[in-house]
Protein backbone atom coordinates (compact mmCIF):
# COMPACT_ATOMS: atom_id res chain seq x y z
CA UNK A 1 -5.94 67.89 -100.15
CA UNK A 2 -4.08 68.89 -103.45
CA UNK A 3 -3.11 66.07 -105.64
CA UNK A 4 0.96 65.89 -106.07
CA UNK A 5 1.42 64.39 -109.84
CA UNK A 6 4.42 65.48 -110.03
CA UNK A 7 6.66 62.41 -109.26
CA UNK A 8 4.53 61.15 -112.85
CA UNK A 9 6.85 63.54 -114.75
CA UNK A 10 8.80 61.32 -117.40
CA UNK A 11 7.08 57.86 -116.64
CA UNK A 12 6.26 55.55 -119.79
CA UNK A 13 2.03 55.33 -118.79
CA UNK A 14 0.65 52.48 -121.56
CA UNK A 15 -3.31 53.07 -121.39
CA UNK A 16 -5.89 50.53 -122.71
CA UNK A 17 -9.26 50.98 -123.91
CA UNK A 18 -8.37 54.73 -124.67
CA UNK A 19 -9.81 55.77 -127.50
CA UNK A 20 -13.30 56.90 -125.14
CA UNK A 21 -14.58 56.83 -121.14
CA UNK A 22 -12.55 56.84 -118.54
CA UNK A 23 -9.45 55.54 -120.88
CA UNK A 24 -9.18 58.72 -123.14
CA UNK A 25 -9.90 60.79 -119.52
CA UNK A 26 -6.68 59.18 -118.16
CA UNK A 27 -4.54 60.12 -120.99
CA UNK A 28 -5.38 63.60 -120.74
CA UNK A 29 -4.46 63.61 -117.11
CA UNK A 30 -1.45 61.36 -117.46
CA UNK A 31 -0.35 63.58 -120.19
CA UNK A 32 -1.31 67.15 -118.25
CA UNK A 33 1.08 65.71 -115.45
CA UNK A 34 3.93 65.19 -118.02
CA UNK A 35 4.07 61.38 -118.55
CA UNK A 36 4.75 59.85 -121.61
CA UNK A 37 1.95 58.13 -122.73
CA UNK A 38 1.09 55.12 -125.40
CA UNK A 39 -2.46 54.43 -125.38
CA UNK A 40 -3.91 51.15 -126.77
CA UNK A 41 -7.19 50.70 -128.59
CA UNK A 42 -9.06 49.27 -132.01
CA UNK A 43 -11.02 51.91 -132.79
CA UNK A 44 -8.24 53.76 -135.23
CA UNK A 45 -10.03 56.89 -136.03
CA UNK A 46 -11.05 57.78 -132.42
CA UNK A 47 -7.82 56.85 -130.98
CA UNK A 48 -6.23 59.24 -133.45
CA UNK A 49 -8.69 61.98 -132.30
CA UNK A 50 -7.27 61.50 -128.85
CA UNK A 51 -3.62 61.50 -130.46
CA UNK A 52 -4.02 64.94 -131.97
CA UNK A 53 -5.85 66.51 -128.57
CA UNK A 54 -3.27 65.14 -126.70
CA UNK A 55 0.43 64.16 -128.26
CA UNK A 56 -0.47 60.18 -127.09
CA UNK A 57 0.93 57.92 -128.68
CA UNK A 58 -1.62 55.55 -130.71
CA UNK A 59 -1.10 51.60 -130.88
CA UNK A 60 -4.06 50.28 -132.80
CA UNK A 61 -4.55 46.84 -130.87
CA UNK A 62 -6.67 44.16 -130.11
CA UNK A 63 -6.71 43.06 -126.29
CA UNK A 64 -7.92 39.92 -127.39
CA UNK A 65 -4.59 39.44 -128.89
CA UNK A 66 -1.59 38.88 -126.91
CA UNK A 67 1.18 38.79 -129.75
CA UNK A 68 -0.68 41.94 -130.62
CA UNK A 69 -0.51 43.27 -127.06
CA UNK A 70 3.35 42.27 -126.43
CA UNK A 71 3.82 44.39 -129.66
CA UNK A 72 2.43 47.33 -128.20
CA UNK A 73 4.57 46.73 -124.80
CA UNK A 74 7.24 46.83 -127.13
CA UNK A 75 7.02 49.49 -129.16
CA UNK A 76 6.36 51.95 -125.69
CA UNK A 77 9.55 50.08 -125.00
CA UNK A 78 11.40 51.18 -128.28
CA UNK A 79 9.77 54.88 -128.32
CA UNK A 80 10.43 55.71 -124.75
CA UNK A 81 12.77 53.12 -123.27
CA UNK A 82 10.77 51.66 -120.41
CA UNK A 83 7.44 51.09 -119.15
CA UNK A 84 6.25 52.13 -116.27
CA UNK A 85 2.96 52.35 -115.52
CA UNK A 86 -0.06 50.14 -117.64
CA UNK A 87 -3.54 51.06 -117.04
CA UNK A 88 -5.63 47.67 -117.73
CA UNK A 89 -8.94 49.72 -118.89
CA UNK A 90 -10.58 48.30 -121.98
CA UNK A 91 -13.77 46.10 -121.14
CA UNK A 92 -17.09 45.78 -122.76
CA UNK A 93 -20.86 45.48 -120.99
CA UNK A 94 -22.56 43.38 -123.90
CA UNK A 95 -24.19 40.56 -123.44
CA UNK A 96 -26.50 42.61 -121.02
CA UNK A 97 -29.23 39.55 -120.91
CA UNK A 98 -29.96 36.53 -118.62
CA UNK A 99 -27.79 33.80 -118.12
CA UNK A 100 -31.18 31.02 -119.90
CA UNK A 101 -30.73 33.85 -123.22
CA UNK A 102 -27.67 35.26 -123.50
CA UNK A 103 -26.00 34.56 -126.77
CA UNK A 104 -22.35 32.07 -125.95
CA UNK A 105 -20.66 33.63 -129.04
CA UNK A 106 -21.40 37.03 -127.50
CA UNK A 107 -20.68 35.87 -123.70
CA UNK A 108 -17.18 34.07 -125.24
CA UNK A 109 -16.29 37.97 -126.54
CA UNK A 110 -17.01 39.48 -123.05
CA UNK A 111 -15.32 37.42 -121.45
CA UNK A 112 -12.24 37.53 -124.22
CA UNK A 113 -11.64 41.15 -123.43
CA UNK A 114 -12.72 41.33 -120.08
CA UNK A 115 -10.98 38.55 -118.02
CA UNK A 116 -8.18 37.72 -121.00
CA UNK A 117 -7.55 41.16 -122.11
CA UNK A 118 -6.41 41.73 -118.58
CA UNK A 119 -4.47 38.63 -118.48
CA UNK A 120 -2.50 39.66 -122.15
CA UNK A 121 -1.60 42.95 -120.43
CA UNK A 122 -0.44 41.72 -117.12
CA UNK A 123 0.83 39.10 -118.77
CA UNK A 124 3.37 41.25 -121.39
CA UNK A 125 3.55 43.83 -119.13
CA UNK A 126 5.02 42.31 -116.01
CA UNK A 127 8.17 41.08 -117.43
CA UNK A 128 8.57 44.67 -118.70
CA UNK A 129 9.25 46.52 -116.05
CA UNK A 130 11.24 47.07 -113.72
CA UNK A 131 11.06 47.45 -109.25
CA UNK A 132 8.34 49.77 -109.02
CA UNK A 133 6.50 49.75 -111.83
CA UNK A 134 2.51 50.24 -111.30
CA UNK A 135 -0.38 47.86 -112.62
CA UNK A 136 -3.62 48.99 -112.36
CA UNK A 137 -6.79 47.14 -113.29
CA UNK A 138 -10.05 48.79 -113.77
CA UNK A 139 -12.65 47.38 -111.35
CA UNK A 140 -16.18 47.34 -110.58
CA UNK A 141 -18.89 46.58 -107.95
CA UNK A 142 -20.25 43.79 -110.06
CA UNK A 143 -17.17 41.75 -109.17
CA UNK A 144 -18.29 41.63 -105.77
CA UNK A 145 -22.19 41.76 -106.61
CA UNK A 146 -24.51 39.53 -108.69
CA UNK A 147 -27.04 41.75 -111.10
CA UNK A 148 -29.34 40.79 -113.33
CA UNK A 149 -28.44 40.43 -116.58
CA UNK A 150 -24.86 40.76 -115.57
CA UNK A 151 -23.53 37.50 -115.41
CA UNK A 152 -20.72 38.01 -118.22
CA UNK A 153 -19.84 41.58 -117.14
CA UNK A 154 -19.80 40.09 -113.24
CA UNK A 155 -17.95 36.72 -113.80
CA UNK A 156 -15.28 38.90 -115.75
CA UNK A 157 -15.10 41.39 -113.19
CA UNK A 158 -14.87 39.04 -110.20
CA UNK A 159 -12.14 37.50 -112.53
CA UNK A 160 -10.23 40.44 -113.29
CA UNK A 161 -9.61 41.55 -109.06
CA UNK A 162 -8.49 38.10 -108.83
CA UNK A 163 -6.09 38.00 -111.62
CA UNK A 164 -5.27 41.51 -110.11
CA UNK A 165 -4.89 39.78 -106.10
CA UNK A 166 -2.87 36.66 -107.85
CA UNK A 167 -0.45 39.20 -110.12
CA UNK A 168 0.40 41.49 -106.97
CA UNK A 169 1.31 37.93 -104.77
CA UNK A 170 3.50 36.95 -107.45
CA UNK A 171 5.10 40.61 -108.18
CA UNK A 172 5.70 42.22 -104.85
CA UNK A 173 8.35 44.00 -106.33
CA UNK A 174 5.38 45.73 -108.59
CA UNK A 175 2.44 48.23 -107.27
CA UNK A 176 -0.67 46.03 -108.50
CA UNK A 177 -3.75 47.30 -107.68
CA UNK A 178 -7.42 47.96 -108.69
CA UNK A 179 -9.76 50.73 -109.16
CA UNK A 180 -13.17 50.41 -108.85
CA UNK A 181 -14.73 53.66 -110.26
CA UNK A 182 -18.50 53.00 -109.68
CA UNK A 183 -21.45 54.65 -111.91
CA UNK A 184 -18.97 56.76 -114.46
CA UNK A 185 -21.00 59.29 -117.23
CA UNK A 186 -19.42 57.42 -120.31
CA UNK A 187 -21.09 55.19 -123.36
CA UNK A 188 -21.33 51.74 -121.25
CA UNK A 189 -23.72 53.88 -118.73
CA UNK A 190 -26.36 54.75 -121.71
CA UNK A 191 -25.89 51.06 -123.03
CA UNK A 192 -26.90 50.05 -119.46
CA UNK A 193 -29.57 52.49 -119.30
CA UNK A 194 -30.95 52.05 -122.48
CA UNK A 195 -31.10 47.74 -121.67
CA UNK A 196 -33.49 48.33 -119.16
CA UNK A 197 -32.38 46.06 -117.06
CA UNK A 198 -31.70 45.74 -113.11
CA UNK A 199 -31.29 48.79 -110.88
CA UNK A 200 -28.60 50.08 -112.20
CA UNK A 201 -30.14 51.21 -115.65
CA UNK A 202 -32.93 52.99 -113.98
CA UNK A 203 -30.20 55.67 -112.16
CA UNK A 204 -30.66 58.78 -112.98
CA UNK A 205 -27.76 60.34 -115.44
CA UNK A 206 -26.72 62.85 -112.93
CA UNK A 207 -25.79 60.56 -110.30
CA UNK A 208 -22.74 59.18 -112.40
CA UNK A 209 -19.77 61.12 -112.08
CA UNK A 210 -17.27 62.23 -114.71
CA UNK A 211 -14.85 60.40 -116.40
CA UNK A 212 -11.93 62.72 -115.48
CA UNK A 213 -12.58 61.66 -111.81
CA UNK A 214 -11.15 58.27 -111.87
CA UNK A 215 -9.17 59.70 -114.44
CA UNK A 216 -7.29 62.01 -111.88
CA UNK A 217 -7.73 58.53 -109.14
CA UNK A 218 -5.64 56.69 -111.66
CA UNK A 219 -2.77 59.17 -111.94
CA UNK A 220 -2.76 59.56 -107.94
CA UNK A 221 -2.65 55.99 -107.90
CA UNK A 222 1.01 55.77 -109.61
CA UNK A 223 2.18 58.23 -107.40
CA UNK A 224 3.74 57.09 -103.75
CA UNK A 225 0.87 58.84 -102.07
CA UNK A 226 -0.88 55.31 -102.55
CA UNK A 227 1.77 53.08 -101.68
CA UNK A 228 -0.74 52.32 -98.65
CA UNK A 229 -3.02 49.96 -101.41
CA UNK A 230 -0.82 47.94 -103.02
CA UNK A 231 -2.43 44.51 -103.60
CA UNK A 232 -6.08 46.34 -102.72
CA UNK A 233 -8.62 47.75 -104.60
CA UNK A 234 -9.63 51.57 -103.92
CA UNK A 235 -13.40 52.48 -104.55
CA UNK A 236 -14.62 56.18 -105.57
CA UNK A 237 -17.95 55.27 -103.97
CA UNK A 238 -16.01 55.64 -101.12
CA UNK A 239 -17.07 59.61 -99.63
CA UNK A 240 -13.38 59.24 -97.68
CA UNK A 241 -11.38 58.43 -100.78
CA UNK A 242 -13.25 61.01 -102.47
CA UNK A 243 -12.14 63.70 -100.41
CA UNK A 244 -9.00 62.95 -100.37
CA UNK A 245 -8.96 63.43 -103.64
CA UNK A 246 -10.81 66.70 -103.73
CA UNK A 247 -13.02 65.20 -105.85
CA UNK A 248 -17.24 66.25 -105.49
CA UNK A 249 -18.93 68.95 -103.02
């Protein structure tokens, strides 16, 4: 089927962790399907490199920072009136080491922007907008699966779908829902390869699909099409979601 973006045309899309990966893939789409488009990261230099490709707007932010985060909600607020669409994105991989060795400063960070990062931008976000409005966290399969040498990235995870499951109870009047990309070609996938550890870091690169794949899932998610998984999470490992997506052979 052919993706229909074009009820995206005008919406306020705040994007987080999009300065690279799949963040800085969804604000090219968001943008190509004419949304307006504030996009959230630390990194200043590289977010401004995605400002100038794309017209984004750049809020240089700190998820782990939820006065900073509320400021960003309101400045999309103040440039473009609303908010209608936030893209909960950013997330780290590091600590990649056993539970008996990993270092609890660097677990403690993980967990900061994983789990809490998520909370900050439901948590300014919701109040924000208005019937309607579209939440989206980004998910993964290690929420639902113990690996090795996972056990920040997984506890977040698992954390994350069930902030995600708690926030879409509470705001049925809000399209809250979660993506769960799988193996994506981006920096976390050669910090995962290059740890050596579990399966997943012995895949071989061209197994991972592109960034502008859930990139293009995202968008389709905000549009009505999806109504049907509101409150669930939608997985690109799935071959049926895929399709209908046009995405792959």
């Amino acid at each position: 089927m052919s993706v229909d973006l074009s009820s995206l045309r005008g919406k306020a899309v705040l994007i987080t962790g999009a300065s690279r990966g799949i963040g800085a893939a969804a604000v090219h789409a968001f943008v190509q399907a004419g949304a307006q488009v504030g996009m959230i990261a630390r990194d200043s230099a590289a977010l401004e490199g995605v400002a100038k490709d794309t017209g984004a707007l750049p809020l240089v932010c700190d998820m782990t920072d939820f006065a900073a985060v509320a400021d960003a909600v309101a400045q999309m607020q103040d440039r473009f009136g609303k908010l209608d669409v936030l893209v909960n994105n950013a997330g780290v991989i590091d600590p990649i080491a056993p539970l008996s060795q990993a270092d609890p400063a660097e677990f403690g960070r993980l967990i900061d922007i994983n789990l809490k990062g998520v909370f900050h931008g439901l948590r300014a976000a919701m109040p924000a907008m208005g019937p309607g409005g579209t939440i989206i966290t980004i998910g993964s399969g290690a929420a639902h699966n113990p690996l090795d040498g996972w056990g920040a990235y997984c506890s977040s995870k698992a954390g994350a779908w069930m902030l995600t499951r708690v926030a879409a109870k509470e705001a049925p009047h809000l399209r809250i829902m979660s993506l769960s990309p799988g193996t994506v070609a981006t920096d976390m996938q050669r910090t995962i390869r290059a740890s050596g550890i579990n399966p997943v870091s012995q895949l071989d690169w061209d197994v991972h699909i592109p960034p502008e794949w859930p990139a293009l899932a995202l968008a389709w998610m905000c549009t009505p099409d999806a109504d049907d998984w509101v409150g669930q999470e939608i997985s690109l490992r799935d071959e049926g979601m895929r399709k209908r997506l046009g995405l792959g052979a």
